[in-house]
Protein backbone atom coordinates (compact mmCIF):
# COMPACT_ATOMS: atom_id res chain seq x y z
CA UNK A 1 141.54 57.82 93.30
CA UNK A 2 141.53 54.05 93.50
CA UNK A 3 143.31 51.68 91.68
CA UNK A 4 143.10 50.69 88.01
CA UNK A 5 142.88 46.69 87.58
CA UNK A 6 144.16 44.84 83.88
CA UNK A 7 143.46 41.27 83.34
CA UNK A 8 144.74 39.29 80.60
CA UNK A 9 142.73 36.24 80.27
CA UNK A 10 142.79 34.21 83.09
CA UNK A 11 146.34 33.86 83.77
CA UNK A 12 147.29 37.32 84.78
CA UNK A 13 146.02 40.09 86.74
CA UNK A 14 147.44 43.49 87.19
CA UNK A 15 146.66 46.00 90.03
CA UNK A 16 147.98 49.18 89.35
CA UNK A 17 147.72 51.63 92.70
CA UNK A 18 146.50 54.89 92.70
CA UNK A 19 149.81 56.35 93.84
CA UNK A 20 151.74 54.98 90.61
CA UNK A 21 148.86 56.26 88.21
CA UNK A 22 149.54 59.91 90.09
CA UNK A 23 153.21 59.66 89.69
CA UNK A 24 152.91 58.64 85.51
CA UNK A 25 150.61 61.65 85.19
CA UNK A 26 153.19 64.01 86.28
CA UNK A 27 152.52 67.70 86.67
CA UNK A 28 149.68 67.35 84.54
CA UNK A 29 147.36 65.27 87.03
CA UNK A 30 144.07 66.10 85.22
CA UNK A 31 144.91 64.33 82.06
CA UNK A 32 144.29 60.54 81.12
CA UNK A 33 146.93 57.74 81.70
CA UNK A 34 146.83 54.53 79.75
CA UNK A 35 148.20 51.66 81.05
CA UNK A 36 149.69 49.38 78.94
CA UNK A 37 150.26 45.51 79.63
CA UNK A 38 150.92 42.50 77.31
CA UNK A 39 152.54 39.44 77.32
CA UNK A 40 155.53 38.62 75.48
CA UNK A 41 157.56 35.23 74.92
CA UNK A 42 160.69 34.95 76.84
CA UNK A 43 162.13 33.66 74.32
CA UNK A 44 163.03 37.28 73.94
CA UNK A 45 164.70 37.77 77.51
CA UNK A 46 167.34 35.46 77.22
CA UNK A 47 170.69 36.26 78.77
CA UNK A 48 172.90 37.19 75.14
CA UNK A 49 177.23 37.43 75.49
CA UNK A 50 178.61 40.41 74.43
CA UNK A 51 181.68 38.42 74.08
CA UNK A 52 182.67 34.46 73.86
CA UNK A 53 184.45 34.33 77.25
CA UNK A 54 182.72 36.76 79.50
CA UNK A 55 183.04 36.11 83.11
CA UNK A 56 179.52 36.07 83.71
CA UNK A 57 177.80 33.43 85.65
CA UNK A 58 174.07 32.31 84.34
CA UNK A 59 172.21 29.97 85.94
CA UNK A 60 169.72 27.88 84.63
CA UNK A 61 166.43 29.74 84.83
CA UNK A 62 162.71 29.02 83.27
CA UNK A 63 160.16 31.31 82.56
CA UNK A 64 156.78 30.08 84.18
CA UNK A 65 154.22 29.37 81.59
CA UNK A 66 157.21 30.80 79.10
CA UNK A 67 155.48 34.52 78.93
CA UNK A 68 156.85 37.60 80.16
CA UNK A 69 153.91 40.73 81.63
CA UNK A 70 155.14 44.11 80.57
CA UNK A 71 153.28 46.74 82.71
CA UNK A 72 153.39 50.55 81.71
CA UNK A 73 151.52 53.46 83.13
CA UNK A 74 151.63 56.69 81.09
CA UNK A 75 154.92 58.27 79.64
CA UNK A 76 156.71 58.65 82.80
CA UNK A 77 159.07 55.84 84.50
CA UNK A 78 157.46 54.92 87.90
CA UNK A 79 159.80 53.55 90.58
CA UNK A 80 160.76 53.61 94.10
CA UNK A 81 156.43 53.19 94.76
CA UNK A 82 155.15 52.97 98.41
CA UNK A 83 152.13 51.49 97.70
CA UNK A 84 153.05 48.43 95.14
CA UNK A 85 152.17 47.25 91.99
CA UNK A 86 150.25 43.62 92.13
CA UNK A 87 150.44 41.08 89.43
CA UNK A 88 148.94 37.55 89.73
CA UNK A 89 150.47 34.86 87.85
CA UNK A 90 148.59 31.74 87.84
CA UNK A 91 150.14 28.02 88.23
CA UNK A 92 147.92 25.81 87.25
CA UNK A 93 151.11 23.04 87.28
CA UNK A 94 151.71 23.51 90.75
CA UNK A 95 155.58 24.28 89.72
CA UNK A 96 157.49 25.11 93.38
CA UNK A 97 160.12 27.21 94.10
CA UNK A 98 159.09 30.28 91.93
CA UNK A 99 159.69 34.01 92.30
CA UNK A 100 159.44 37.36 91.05
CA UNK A 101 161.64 38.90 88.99
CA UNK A 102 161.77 41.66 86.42
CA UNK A 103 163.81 42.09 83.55
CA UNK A 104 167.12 44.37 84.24
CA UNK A 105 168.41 46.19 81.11
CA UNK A 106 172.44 46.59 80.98
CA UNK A 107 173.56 49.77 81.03
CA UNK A 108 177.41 48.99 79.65
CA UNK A 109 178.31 47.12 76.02
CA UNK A 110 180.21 44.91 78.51
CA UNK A 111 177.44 43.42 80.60
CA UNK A 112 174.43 41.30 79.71
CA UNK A 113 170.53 42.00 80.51
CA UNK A 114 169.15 39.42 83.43
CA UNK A 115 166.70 38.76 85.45
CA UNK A 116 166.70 40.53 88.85
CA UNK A 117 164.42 40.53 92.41
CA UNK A 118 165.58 43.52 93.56
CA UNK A 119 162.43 45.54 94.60
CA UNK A 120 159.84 42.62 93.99
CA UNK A 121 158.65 39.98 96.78
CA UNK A 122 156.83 36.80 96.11
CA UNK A 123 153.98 35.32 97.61
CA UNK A 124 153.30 31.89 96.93
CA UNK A 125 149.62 30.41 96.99
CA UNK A 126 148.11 26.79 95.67
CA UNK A 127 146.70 27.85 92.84
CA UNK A 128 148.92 31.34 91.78
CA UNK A 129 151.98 33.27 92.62
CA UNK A 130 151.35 37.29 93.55
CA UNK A 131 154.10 39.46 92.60
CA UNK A 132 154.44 42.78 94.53
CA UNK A 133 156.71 45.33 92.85
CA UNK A 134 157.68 48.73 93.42
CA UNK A 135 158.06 49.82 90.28
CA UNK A 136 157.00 48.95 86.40
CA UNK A 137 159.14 46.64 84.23
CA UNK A 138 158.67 43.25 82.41
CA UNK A 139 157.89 40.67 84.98
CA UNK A 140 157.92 37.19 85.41
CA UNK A 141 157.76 34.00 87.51
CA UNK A 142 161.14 32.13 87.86
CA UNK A 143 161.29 28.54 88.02
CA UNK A 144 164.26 26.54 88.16
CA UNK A 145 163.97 22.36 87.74
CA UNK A 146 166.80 22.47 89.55
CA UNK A 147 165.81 24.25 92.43
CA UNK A 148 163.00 22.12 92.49
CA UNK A 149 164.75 18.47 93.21
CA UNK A 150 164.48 16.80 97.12
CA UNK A 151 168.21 17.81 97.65
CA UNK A 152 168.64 20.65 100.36
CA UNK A 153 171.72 22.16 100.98
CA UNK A 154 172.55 19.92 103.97
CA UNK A 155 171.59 16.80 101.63
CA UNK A 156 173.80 18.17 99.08
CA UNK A 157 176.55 18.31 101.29
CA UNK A 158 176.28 14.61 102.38
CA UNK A 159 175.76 13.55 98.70
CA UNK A 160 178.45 15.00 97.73
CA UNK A 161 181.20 13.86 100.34
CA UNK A 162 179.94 10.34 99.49
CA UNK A 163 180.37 10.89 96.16
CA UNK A 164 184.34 12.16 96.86
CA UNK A 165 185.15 9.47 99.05
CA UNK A 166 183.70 7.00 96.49
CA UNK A 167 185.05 8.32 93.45
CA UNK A 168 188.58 8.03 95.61
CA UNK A 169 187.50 4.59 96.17
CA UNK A 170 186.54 3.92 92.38
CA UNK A 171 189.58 5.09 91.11
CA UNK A 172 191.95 3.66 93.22
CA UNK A 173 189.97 -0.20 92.51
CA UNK A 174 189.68 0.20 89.24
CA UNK A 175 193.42 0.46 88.92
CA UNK A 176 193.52 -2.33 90.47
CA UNK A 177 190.93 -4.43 88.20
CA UNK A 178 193.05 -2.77 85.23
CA UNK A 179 196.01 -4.79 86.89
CA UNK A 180 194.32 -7.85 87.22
CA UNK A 181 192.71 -8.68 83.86
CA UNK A 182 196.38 -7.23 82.16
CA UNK A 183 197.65 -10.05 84.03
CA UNK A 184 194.91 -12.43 83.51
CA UNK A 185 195.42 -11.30 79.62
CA UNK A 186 198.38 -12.61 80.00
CA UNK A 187 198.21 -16.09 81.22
CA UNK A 188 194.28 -16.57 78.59
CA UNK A 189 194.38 -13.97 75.59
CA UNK A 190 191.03 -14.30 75.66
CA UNK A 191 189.09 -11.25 74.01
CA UNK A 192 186.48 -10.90 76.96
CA UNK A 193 189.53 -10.15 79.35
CA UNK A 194 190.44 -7.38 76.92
CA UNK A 195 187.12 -6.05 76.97
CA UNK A 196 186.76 -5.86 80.71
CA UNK A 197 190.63 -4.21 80.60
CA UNK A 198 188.77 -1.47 78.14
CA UNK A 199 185.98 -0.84 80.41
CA UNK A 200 188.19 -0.30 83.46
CA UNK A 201 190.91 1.87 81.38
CA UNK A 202 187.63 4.27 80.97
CA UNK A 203 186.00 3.99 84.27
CA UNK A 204 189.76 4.75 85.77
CA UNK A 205 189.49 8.34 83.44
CA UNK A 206 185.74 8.76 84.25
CA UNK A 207 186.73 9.15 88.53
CA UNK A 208 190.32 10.88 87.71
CA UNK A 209 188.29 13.55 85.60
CA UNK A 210 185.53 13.34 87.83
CA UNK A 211 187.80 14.59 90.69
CA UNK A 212 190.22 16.56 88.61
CA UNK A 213 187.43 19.08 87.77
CA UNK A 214 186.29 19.30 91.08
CA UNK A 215 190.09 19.99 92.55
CA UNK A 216 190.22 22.65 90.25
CA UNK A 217 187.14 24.17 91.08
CA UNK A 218 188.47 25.28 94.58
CA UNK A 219 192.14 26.82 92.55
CA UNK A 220 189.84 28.93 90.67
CA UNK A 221 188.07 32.42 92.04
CA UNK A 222 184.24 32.17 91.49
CA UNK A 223 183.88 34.09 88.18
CA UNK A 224 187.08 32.99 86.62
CA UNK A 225 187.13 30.57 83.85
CA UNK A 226 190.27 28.93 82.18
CA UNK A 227 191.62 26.60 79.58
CA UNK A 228 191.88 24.25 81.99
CA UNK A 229 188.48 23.83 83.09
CA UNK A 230 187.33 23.71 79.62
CA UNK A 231 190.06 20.99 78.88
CA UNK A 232 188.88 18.68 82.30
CA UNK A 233 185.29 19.40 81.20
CA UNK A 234 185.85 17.79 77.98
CA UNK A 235 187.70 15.04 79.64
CA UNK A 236 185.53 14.82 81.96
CA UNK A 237 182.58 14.51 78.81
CA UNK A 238 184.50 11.87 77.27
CA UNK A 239 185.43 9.65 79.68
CA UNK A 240 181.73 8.95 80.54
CA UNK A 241 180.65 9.03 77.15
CA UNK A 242 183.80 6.10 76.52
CA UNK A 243 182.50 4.40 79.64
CA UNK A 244 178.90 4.33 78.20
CA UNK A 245 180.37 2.98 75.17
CA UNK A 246 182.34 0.03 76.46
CA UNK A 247 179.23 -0.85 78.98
CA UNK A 248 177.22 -1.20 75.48
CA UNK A 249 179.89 -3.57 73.99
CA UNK A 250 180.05 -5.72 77.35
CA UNK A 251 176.91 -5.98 76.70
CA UNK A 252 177.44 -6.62 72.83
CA UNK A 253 179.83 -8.82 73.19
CA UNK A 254 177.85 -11.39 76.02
CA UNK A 255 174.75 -11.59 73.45
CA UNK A 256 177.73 -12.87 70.84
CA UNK A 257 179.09 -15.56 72.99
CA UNK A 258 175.83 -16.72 74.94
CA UNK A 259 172.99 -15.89 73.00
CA UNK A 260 173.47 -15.51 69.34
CA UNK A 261 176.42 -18.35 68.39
CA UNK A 262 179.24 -20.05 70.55
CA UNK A 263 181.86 -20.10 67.82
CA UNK A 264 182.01 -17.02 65.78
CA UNK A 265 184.72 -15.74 63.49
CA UNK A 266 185.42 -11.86 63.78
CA UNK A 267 188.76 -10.49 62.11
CA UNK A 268 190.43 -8.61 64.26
CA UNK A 269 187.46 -8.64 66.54
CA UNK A 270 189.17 -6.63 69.53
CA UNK A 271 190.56 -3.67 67.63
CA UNK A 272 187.08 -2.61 65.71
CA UNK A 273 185.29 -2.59 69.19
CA UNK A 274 188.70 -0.54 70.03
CA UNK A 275 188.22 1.63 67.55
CA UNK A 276 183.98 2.02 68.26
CA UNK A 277 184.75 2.31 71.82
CA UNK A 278 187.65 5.20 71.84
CA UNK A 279 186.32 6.40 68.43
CA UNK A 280 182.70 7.54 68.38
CA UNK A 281 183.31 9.57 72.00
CA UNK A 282 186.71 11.32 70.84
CA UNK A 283 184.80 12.50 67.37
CA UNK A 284 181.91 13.76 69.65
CA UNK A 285 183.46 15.76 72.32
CA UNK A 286 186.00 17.23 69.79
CA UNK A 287 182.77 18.83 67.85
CA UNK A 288 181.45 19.94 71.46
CA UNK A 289 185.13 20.83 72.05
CA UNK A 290 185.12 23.14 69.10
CA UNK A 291 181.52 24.50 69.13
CA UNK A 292 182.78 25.83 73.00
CA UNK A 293 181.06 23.28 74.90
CA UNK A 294 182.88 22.89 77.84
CA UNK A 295 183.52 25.34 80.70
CA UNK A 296 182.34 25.90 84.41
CA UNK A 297 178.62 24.73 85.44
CA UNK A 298 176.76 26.40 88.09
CA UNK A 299 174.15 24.93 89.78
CA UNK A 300 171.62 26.31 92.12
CA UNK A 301 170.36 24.15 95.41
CA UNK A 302 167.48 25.60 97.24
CA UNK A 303 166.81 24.93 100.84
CA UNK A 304 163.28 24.24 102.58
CA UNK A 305 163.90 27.61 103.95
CA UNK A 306 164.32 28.97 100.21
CA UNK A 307 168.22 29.95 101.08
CA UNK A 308 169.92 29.23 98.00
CA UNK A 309 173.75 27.82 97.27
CA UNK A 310 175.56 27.34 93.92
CA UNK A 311 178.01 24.35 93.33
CA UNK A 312 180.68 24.53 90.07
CA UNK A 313 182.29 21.67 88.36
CA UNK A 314 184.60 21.59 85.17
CA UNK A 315 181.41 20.44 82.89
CA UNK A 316 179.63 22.19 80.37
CA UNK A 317 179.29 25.57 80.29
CA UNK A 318 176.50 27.33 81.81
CA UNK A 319 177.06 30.13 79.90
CA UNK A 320 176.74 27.51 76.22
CA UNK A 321 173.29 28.03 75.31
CA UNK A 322 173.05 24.65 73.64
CA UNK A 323 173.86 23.24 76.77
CA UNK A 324 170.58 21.43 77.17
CA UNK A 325 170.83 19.47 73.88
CA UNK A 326 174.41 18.18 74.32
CA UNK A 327 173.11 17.06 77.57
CA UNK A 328 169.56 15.61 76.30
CA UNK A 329 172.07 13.75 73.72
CA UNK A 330 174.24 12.09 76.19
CA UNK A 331 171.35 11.25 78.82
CA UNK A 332 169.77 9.81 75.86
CA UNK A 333 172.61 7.54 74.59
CA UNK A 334 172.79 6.27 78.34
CA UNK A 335 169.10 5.34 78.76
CA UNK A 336 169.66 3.58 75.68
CA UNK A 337 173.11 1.74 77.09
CA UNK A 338 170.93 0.64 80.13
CA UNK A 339 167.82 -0.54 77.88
CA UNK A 340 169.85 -2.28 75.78
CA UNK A 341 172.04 -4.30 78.36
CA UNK A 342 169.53 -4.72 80.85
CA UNK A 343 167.21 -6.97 77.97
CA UNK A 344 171.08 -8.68 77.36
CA UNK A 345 170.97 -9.08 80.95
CA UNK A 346 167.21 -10.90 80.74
CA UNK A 347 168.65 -12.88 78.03
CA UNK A 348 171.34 -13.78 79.99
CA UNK A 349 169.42 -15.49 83.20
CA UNK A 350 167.37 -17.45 80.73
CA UNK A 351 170.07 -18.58 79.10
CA UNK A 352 171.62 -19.54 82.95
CA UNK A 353 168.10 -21.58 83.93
CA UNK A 354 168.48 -23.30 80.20
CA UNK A 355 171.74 -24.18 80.76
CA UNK A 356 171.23 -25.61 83.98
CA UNK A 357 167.90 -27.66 83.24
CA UNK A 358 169.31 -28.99 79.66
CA UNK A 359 172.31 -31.14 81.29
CA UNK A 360 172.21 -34.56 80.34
CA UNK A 361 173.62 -35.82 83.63
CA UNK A 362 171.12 -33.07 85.90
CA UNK A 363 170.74 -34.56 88.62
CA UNK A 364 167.32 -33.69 90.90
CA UNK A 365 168.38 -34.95 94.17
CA UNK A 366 171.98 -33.87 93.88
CA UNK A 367 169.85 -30.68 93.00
CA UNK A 368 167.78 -30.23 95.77
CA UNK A 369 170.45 -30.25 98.14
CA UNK A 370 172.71 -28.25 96.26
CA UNK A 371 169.73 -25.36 95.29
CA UNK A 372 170.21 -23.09 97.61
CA UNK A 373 174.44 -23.01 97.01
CA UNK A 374 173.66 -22.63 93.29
CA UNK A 375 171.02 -20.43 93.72
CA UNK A 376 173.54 -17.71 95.69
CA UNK A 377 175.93 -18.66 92.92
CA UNK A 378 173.64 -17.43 89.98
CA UNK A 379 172.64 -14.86 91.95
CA UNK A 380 175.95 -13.59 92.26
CA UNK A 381 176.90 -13.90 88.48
CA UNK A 382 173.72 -11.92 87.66
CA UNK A 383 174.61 -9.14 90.37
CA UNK A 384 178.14 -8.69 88.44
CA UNK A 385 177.04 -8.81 85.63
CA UNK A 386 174.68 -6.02 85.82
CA UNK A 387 177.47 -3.98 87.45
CA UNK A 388 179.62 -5.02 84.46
CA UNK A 389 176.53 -3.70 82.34
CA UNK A 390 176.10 -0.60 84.00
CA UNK A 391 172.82 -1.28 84.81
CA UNK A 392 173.28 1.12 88.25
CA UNK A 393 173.40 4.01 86.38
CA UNK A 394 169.38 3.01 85.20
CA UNK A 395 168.85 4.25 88.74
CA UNK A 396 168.80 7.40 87.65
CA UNK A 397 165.14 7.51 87.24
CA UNK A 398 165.13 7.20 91.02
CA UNK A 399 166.67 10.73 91.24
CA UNK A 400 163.12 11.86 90.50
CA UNK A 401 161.28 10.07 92.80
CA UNK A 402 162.21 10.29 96.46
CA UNK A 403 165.35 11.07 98.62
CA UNK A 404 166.23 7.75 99.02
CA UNK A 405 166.74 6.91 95.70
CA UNK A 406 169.10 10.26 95.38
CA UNK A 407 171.30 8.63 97.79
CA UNK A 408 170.92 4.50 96.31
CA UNK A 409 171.65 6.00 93.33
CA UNK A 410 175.28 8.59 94.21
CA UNK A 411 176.19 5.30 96.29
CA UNK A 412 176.05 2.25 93.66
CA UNK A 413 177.51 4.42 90.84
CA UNK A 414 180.09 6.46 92.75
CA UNK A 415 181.49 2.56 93.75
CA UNK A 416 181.26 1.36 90.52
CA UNK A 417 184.93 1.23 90.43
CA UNK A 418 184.80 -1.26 93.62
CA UNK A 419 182.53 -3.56 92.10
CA UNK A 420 184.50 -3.76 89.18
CA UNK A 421 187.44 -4.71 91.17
CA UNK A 422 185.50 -7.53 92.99
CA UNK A 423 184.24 -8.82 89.52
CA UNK A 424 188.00 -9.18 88.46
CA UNK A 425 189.01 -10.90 91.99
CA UNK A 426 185.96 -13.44 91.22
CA UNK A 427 187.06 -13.89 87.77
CA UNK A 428 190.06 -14.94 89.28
CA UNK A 429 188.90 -17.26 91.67
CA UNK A 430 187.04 -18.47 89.31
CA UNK A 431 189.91 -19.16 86.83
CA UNK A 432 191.84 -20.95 89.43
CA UNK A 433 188.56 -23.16 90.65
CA UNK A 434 188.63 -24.12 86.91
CA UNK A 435 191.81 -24.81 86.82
CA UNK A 436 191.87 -27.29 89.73
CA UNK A 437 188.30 -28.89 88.91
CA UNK A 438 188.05 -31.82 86.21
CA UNK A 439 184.19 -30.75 85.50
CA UNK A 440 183.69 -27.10 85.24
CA UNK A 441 179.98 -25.87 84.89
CA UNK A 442 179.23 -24.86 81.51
CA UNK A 443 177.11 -22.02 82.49
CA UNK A 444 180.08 -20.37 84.46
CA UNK A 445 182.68 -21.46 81.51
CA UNK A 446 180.24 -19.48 79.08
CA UNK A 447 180.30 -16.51 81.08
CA UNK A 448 184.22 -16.23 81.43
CA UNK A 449 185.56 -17.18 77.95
CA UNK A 450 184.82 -16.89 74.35
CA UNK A 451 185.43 -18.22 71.04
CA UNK A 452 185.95 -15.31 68.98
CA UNK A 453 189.24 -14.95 66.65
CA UNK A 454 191.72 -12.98 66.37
C-alpha cells in the first residue's frame, strides 16, 4: 500500500504513510479511510487562563503564515507511527528559527492547551519547512521575532552585564546631577535648572526600577509570581514612561527659550510641566496597573546552534494578552519623543550658526584662529544636548540592523545617567566661567538660562 498525498494549495503538502492509513482502518483493513486536512486560523490556538494568576509561563510564539494544518486519517487516533507523517509548510518570507509543533489539548480544568514538539522534528530548507510527525494532530510552524534577533546566548550574556554595570553607573551619577542642579537651583531659580532636576529625579527611578526588578528576579523560583513583581513592573513602566515625558519637555521647553520667543510669560510655568510630566504616566500605568498589566516577562534567546535560554524581568506580563499593544503604545510615544526633539535639536544648531554669524562685533580674523576652539565648543553643546534630549534612545532602530548597533545602543542608553552627570558638571563650569567673564557668549547664555515667570 503506498502512501496517500493531500495538498492544499500551494502552501501545504501532506504525506500520509501507508503504515498510519493501516493503523486508522483498524480491524477492518478492507474498508475506505478518508483523510481529512484543513487549515484553520490560529487565532483559535491561543494559550486561554483558566484562572487570573496561574503560574504558567507563555512565551511569545507566532504562527507561520497565521494557519494551523489539522490532519486526520479515519476514526481511529494514530500515534506512536514508525514510519512518519510529512507535512510541508512553505516560507515564502524566509522567516528563521521555525519549528514544528502540534497543538497539545489539556487534560485538567487547571492547565492550559499549548503548543508542544514532542514527537515532531523540523527540517529547515530555503524555500519551506518539512515537518515529520509521528502521529496526527493540528500542526504548525513556530516562529518567534524574538528568537529571531542577532543576540546569541553568549551575546546576551555580555549585553546584559554591560547593561548592570551601567545601570549601577547611571544611578549612582544621576544622584549626583540631582545634587548638583538642587544646588545650582539654589544659587539661579532659574526654571531650566528645575527642569533638568525633573529629568534626573526620573532617570534616578528609571535605573533603581530597572535593577530592582531584576534583583528580584533571582529571590523568586521560576514559575512563581508575586505582588511584588507586579508592583516593580509598574514602577519599572512608569519611570520610563516619566523619563520619556520630561525628555519631551526638555525639548519643549528649549524651542520656548531659543526658537519661538526670548521673553515669555507662563504662570506658574514649572508646576503645569510638573503636573504633565508626573501626571500623564501615573494615570497610564494605574489603568495598565488595574487591567493586570504588569507581572514577570519571559523571553526566549536562541543560539546559532538553536539551544534556547529564557531571561525574566519584573515587566509586563507574558501571560497579559494585550501585552503587545501596551507595548506598541509606549514604543510609539518614544519614537515620537525622539522625532520631536531631534527636529528641536536641528532647530537648535541653526539657531547656534545664526547666533554666531549675526554679532555685530564678529570678528573674521579673531574667527579664523579661534574656529577650531569654537567649533569643539558647539560641538560639545550639541552632543549634550542630544543626551539631554534623549536622542540615544533613537538608536533603537539599530537593534534591527546589525550586532553592533545592539551593543552602541545597551552602551549609550544604559550610561545615560553618566552623561547627565557630566552635563550638570559643565553647566557648572559654565556658570562659574560666566561668572568671572565680563562678555559671555550669547549663544551659550541662551542655552543655560531662561526668561520664563514664575
Amino acid at each position: 500500500m503506498r502512501k496517500a498525498e493531500v495538498k492544499l494549495g500551494l502552501a501545504y503538502r501532506v504525506q500520509v504513510p501507508s503504515s498510519a492509513l493501516q493503523r486508522s482502518r483498524g480491524v477492518q483493513s478492507d474498508h475506505t479511510v478518508m483523510i481529512v486536512a484543513t487549515l484553520i486560523n490560529s487565532s483559535f490556538f491561543q494559550p486561554t487562563p483558566y484562572q487570573k494568576r496561574r503560574k504558567v509561563l507563555i512565551n511569545q510564539q507566532l504562527v507561520l503564515g497565521d494557519q494551523v494544518l489539522f490532519v486526520k486519517v479515519g476514526s481511529q487516533p494514530v500515534s506512536n507511527l514508525t514510519e512518519r507523517v510529512q507535512l510541508n509548510f512553505n516560507n515564502e518570507k524566509m522567516v528563521k528559527n521555525g519549528r514544528c509543533v502540534f497543538w497539545r489539548e489539556p487534560h485538567l480544568m487547571n492547565e492550559i492547551g499549548q503548543w508542544s514538539t514532542e514527537g515532531c522534528d523540523t527540517i529547515t530548507t530555503r524555500e519551506e519547512y518539512i515537518c515529520s510527525c509521528n502521529h496526527l494532530s493540528f500542526f504548525a510552524v513556530l516562529v518567534n521575532p524574538e528568537l529571531n534577533s542577532k543576540v546569541d546566548e553568549r551575546n546576551a550574556a555580555t549585553l546584559t552585564y554591560i547593561t548592570y554595570i551601567g545601570s549601577a553607573l547611571s544611578a549612582l551619577f544621576a544622584f549626583g546631577s540631582l545634587i548638583i542642579y538642587v544646588a545650582l537651583h539654589r544659587r539661579r531659580p532659574e526654571k531650566a535648572l528645575g527642569i533638568h532636576m525633573q529629568l534626573s529625579g526620573a532617570l534616578l527611578c528609571l535605573h533603581l526600577s530597572f535593577l530592582s526588578c531584576n534583583f528580584w528576579i533571582f529571590l523568586l523560583n521560576e514559575k512563581e509570581d508575586s505582588w511584588v513583581c507586579r508592583g516593580l513592573g509598574l514602577f519599572l513602566h512608569w519611570s520610563l514612561l516619566a523619563t520619556l515625558t520630561w525628555v519631551a519637555l526638555e525639548g519643549f521647553h528649549l524651542y520656548l527659550l531659543l526658537i519661538r520667543v526670548f521673553n515669555i510669560y507662563v504662570r506658574r510655568y514649572l508646576l503645569k510641566l510638573c503636573i504633565v510630566g508626573w501626571g500623564l504616566p501615573t494615570f497610564f500605568v494605574v489603568i495598565c496597573g488595574i487591567l493586570g498589566v504588569y507581572g514577570k516577562y519571559t523571553m526566549e534567546i536562541r543560539d546559532s546552534n538553536n539551544h534556547t535560554s529564557t531571561s525574566q524581568i519584573c515587566w509586563m506580563s507574558s501571560e497579559f494578552q494585550q501585552r503587545r499593544l501596551v507595548m506598541y503604545i509606549t514604543l510609539a510615544f518614544l519614537c515620537l519623543v525622539v522625532l520631536y526633539n531631534f527636529c528641536i535639536l536641528l532647530l537648535v544648531v541653526f539657531k547656534i550658526w545664526g547666533l554666531r554669524t549675526g554679532r555685530k562685533d564678529y570678528d573674521w580674523e579673531k574667527t579664523n584662529k579661534e574656529r577650531g576652539t569654537r567649533l569643539w565648543k558647539d560641538c560639545a553643546t550639541v552632543l549634550g544636548l542630544s543626551c539631554v534630549l534623549g536622542l540615544p534612545w533613537g538608536l533603537a532602530s539599530l537593534t534591527y540592523a546589525t550586532l553592533p548597533g545592539i551593543y552602541l545602543f545597551t552602551i549609550l542608553n544604559s550610561l545615560q545617567g553618566v552623561f547627565m552627570f557630566l552635563w550638570s558638571v559643565a553647566l557648572t563650569c559654565k556658570s562659574r566661567s560666566e561668572n568671572n567673564s565680563s562678555v559671555p557668549d550669547p549663544s551659550s547664555q541662551k542655552m543655560m538660562t531662561t526668561s520664563f515667570n514664575n
